[in-house]
N, C-alpha and C. Protein backbone atom coordinates (compact mmCIF):
# COMPACT_ATOMS: atom_id res chain seq x y z
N UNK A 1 -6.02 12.53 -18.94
CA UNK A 1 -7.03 13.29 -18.22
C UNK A 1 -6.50 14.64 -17.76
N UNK A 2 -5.32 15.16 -17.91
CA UNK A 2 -4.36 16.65 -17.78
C UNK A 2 -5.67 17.30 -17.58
N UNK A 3 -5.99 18.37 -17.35
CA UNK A 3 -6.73 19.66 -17.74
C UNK A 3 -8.28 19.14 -17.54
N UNK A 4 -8.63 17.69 -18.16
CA UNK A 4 -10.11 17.18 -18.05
C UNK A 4 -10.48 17.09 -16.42
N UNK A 5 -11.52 17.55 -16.57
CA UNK A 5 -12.80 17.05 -14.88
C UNK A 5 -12.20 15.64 -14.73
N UNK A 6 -12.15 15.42 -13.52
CA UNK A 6 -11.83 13.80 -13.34
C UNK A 6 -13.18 13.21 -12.71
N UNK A 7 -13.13 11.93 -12.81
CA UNK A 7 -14.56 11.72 -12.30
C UNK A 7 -14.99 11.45 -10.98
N UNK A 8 -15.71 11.17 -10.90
CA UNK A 8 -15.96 10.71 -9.13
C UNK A 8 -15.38 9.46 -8.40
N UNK A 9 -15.08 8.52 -9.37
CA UNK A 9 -14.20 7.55 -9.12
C UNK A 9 -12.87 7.56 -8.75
N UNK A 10 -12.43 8.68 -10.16
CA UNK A 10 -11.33 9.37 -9.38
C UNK A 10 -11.08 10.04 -8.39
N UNK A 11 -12.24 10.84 -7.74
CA UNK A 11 -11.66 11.37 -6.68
C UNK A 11 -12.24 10.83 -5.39
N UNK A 12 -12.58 9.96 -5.38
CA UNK A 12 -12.97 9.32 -4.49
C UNK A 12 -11.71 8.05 -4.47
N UNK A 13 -11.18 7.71 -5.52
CA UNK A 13 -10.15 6.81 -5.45
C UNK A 13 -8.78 7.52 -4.74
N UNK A 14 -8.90 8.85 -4.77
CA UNK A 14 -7.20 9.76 -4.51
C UNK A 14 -7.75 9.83 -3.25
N UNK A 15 -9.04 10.17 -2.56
CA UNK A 15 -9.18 9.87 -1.19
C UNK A 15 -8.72 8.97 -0.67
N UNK A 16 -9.29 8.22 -1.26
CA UNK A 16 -9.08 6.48 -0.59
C UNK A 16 -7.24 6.40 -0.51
N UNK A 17 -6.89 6.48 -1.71
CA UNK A 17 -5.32 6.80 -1.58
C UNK A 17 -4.50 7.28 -0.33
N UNK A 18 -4.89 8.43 -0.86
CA UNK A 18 -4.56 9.20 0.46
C UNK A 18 -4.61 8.88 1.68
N UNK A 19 -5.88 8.42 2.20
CA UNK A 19 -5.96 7.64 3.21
C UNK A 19 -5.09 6.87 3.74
N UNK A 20 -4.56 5.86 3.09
CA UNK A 20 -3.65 4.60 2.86
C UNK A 20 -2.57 5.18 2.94
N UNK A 21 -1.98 5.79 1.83
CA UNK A 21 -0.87 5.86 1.92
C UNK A 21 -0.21 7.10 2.74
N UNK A 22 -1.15 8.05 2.79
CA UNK A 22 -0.74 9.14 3.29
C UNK A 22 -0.34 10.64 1.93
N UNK A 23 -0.59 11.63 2.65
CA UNK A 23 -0.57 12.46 1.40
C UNK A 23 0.84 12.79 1.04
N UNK A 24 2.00 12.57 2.18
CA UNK A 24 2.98 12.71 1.50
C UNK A 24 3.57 12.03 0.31
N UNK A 25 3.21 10.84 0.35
CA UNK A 25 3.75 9.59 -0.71
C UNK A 25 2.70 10.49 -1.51
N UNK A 26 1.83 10.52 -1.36
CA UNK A 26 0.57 11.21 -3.10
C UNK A 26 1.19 11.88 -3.04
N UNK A 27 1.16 13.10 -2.44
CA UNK A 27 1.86 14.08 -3.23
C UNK A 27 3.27 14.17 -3.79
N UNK A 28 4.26 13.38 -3.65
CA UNK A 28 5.42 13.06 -4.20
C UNK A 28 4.88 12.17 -5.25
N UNK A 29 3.95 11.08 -5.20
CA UNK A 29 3.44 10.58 -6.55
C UNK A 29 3.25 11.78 -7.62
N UNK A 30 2.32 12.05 -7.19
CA UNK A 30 1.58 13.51 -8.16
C UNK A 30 2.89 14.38 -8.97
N UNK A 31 3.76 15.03 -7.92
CA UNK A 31 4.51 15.71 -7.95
C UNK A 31 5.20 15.49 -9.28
N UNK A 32 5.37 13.83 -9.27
CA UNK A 32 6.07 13.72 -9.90
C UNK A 32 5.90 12.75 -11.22
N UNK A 33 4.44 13.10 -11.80
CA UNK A 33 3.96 12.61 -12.64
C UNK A 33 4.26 12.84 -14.12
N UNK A 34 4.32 12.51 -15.13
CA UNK A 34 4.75 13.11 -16.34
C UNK A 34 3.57 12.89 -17.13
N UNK A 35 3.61 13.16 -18.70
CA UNK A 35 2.75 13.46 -19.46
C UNK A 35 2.51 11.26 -20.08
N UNK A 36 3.61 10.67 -19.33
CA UNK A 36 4.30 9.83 -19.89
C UNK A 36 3.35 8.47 -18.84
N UNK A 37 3.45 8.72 -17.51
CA UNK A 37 2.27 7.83 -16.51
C UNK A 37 1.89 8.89 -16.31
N UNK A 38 0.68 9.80 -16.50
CA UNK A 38 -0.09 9.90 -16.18
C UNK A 38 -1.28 9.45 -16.81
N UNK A 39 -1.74 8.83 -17.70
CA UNK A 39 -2.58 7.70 -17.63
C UNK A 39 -2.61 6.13 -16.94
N UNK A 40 -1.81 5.77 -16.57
CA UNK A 40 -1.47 5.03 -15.67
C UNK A 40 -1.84 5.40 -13.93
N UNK A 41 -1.34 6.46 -14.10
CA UNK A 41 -1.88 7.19 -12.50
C UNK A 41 -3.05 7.05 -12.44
N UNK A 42 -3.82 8.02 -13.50
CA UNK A 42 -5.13 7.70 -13.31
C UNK A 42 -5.76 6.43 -13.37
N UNK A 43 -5.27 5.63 -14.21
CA UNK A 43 -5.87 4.04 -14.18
C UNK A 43 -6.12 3.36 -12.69
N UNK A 44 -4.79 3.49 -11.72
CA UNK A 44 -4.63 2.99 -10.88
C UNK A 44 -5.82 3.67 -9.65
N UNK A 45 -5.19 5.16 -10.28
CA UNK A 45 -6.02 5.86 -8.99
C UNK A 45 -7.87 5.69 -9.16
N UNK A 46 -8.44 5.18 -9.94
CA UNK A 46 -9.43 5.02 -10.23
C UNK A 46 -10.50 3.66 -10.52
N UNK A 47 -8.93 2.83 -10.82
CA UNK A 47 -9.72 1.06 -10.58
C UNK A 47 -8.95 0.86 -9.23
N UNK A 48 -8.28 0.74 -9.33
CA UNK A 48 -7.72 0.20 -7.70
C UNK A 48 -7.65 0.77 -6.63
N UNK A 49 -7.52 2.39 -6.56
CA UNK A 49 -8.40 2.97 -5.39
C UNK A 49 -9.61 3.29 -5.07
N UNK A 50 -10.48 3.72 -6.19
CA UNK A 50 -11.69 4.45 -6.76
C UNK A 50 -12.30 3.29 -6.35
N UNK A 51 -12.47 1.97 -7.16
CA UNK A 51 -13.20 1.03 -7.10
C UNK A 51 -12.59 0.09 -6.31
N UNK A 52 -11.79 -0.89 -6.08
CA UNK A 52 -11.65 -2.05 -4.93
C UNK A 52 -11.39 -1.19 -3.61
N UNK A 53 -10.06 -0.30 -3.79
CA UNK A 53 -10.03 0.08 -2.44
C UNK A 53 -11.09 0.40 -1.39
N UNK A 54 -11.94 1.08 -1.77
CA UNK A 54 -13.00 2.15 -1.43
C UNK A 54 -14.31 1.69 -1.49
N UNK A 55 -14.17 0.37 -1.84
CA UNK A 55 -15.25 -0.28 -1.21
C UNK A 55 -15.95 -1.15 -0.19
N UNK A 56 -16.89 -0.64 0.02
CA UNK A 56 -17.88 -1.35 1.86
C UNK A 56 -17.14 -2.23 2.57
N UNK A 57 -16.92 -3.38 1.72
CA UNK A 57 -17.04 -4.82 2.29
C UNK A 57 -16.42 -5.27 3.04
N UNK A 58 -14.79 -4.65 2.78
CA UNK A 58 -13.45 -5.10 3.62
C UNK A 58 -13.20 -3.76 4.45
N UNK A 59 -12.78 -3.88 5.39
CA UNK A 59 -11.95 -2.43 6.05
C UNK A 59 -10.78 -2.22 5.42
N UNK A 60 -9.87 -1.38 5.53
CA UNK A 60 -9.14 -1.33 5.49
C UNK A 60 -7.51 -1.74 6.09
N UNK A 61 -8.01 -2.29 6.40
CA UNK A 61 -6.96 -3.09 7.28
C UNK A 61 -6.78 -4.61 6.55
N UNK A 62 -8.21 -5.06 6.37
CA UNK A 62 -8.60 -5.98 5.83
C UNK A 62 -7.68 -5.97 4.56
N UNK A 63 -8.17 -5.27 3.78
CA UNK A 63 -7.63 -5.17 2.08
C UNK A 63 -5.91 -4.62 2.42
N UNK A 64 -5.19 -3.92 3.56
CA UNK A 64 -3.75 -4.56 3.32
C UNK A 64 -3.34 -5.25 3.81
N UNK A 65 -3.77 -6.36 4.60
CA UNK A 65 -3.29 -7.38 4.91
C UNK A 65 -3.45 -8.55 3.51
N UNK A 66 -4.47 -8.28 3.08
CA UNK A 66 -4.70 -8.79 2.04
C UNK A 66 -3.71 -8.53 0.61
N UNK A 67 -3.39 -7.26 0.95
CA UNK A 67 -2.89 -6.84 -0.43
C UNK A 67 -1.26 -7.31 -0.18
N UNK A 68 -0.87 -7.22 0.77
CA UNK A 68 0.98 -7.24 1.37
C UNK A 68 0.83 -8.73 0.88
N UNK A 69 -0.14 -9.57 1.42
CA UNK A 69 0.39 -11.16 1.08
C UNK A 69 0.50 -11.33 -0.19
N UNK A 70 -0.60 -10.87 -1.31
CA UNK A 70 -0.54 -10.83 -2.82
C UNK A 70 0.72 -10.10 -3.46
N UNK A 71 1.25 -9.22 -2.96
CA UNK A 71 2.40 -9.00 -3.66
C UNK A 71 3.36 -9.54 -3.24
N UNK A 72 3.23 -10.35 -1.89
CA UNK A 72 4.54 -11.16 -1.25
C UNK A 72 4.68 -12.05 -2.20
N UNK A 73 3.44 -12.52 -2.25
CA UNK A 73 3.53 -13.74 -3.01
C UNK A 73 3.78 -13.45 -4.38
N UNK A 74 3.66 -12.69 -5.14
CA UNK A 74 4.38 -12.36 -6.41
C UNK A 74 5.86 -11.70 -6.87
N UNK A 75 6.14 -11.18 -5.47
CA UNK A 75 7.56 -10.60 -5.22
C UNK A 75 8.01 -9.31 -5.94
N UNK A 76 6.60 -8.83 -5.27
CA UNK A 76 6.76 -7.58 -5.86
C UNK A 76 7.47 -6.32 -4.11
N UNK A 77 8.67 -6.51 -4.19
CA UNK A 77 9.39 -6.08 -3.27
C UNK A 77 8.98 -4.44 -2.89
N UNK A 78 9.18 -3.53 -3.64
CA UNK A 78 8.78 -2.32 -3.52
C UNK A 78 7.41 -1.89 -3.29
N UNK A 79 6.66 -3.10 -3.24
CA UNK A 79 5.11 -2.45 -3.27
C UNK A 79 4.99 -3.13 -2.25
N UNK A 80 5.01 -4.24 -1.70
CA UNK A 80 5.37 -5.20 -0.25
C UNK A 80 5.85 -3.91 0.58
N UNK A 81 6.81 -3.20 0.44
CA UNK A 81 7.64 -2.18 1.41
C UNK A 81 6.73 -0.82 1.42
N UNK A 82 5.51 -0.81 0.83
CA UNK A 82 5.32 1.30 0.02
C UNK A 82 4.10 0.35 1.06
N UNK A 83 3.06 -0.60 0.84
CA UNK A 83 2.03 -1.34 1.74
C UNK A 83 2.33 -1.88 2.92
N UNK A 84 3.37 -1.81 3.24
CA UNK A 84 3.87 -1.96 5.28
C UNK A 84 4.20 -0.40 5.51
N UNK A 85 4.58 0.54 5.32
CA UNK A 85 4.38 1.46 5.31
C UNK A 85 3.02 2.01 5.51
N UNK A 86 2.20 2.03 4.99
CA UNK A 86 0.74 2.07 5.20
C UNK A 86 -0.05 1.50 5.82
N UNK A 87 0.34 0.34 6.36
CA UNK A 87 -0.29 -0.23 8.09
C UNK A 87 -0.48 1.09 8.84
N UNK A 88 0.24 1.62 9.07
CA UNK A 88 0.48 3.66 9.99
C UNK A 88 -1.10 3.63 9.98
N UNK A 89 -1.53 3.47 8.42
CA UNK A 89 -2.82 4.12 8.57
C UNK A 89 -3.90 3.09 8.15
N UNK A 90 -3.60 2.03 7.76
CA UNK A 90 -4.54 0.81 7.76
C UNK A 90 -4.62 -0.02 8.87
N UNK A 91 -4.27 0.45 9.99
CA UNK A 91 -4.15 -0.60 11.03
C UNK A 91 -3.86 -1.85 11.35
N UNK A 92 -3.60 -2.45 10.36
CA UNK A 92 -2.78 -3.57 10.02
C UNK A 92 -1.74 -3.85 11.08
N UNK A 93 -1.39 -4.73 11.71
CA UNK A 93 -0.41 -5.12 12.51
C UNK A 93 0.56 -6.21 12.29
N UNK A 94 1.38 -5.69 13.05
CA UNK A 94 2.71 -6.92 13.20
C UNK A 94 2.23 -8.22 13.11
N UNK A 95 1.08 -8.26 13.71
CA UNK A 95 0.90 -10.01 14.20
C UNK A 95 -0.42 -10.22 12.75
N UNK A 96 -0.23 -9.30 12.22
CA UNK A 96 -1.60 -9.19 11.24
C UNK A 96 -0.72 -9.82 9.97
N UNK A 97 0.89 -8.80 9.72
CA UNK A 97 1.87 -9.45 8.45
C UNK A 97 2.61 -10.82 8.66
N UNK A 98 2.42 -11.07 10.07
CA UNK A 98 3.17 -12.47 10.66
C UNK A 98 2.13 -13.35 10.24
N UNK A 99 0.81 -13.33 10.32
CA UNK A 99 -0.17 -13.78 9.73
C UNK A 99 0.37 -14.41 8.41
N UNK A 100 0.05 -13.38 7.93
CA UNK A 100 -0.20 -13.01 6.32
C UNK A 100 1.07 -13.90 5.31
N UNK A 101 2.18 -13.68 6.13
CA UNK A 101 3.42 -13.94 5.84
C UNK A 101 3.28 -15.64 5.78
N UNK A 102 3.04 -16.33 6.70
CA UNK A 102 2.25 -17.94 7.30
C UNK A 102 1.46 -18.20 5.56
N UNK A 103 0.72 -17.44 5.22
CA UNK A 103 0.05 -18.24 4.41
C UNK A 103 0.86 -17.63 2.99
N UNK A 104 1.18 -17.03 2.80
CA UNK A 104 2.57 -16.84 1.92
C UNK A 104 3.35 -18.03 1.51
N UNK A 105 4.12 -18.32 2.93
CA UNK A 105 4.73 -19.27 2.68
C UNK A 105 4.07 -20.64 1.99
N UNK A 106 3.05 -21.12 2.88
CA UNK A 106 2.04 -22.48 2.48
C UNK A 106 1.44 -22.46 0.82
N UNK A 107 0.78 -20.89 0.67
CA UNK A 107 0.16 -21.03 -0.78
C UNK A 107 0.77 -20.33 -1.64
N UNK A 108 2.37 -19.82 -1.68
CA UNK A 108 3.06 -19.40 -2.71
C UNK A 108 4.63 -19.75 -2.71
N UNK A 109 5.08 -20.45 -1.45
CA UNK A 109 6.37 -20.64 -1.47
C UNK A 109 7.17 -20.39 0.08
N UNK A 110 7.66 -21.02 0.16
CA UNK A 110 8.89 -20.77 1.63
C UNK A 110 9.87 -19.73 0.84
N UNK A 111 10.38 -20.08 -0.53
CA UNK A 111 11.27 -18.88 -0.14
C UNK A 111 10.41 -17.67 -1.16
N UNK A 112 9.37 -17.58 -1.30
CA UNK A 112 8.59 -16.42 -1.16
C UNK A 112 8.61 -15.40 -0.68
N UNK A 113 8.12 -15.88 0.82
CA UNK A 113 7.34 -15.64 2.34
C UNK A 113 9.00 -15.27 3.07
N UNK A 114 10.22 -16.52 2.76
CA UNK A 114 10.80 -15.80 3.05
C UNK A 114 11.80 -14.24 2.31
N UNK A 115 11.73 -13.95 1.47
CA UNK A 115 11.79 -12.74 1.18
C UNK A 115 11.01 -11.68 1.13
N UNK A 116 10.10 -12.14 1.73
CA UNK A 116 8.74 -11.04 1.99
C UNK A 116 9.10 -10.57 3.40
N UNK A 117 9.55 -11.52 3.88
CA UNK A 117 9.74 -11.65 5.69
C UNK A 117 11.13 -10.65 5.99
N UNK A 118 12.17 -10.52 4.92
CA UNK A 118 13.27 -9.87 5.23
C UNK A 118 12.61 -8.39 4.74
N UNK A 119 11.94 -7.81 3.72
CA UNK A 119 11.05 -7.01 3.63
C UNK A 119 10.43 -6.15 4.58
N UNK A 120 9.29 -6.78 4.68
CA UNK A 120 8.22 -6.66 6.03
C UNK A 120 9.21 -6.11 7.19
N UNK A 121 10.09 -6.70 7.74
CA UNK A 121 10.96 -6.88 8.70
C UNK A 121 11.66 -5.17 8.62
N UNK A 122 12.11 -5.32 7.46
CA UNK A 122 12.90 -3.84 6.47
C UNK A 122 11.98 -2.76 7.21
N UNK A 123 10.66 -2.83 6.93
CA UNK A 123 10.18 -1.78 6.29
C UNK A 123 9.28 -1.36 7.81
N UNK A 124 8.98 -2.54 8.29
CA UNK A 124 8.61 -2.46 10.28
C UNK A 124 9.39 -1.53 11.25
N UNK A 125 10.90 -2.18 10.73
CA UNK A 125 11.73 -1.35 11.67
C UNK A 125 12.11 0.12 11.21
N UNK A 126 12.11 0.43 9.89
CA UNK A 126 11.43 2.16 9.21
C UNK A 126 10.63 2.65 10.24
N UNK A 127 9.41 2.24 9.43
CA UNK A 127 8.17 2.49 11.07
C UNK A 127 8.44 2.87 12.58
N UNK A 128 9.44 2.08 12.92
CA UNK A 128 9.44 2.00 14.30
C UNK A 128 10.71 3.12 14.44
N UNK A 129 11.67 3.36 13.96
CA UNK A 129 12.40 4.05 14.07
C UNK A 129 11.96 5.95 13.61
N UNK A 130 11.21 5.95 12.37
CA UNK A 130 10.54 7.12 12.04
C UNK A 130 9.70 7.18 13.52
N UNK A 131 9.08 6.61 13.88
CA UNK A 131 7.86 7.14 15.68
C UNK A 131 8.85 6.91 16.66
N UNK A 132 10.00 6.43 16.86
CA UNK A 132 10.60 6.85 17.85
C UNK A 132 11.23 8.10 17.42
N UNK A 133 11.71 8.39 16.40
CA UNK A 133 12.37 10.01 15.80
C UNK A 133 11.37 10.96 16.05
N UNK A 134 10.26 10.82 15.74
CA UNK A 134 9.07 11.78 15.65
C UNK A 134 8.56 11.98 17.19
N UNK A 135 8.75 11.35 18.43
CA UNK A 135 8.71 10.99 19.29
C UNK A 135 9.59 12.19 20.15
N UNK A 136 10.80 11.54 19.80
CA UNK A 136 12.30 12.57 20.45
C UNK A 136 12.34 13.72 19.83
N UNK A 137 11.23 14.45 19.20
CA UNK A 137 11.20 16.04 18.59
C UNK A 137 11.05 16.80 19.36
């Protein structure tokens, strides 16, 4: 899609993005796109932000609490860590991934949930240390 109009899905999906993740992570995504994923970018940015993210039904908070347990449970480590990160702006809480983490364990595994939990844990205290830094400026 280089050079092509993107569609409304798409840009309604890089909103939604954005939203979530924040524009610094997009724009270091973007930044650093090649000729190589960028159909992939767009795929993502357009079914999975465009269309699930960005739609009515769930808040946003909703869909990452939802989304952190699905990749816990598949162990997908880096995307577990890039989606606790984005609580900041999904409102998602501590007691929301302590949740989440609970049914992890029960419907995908104890030691799942627990490597999701050393994760989560990882990527909380990021959080907390970036707003106390940003804090002491």
């Amino acid at each position: 899609m280089s050079g092509e109009q993107k569609s409304a899905r798409f840009n309604q999906g890089m909103e939604t993005r954005r939203q979530v993740l924040g524009d610094s992570y997009v724009n270091g995504t973007v930044a650093s796109k090649t000729a190589f994923d960028e159909p992939f970018q767009d795929l993502i940015t357009e079914a999975a932000w465009g269309h699930v993210w960005s739609r009515p039904n769930w808040t946003k908070r909703e869909r990452s609490i939802v989304t952190i347990a699905l990749l816990a449970a598949l162990g997908h480590d880096e995307e577990v860590a890039m989606h606790v990160q984005a609580t900041r702006n999904t409102g998602a809480t501590k007691d929301d991934l302590m949740e989440a983490m609970l049914h992890v364990a029960i419907y995908a595994g104890v030691p799942a949930a627990n490597h999701a939990i050393k994760i989560v844990k990882a990527a909380l205290q990021q959080i907390e240390d970036t707003t106390v830094s940003e804090e002491g400026k």
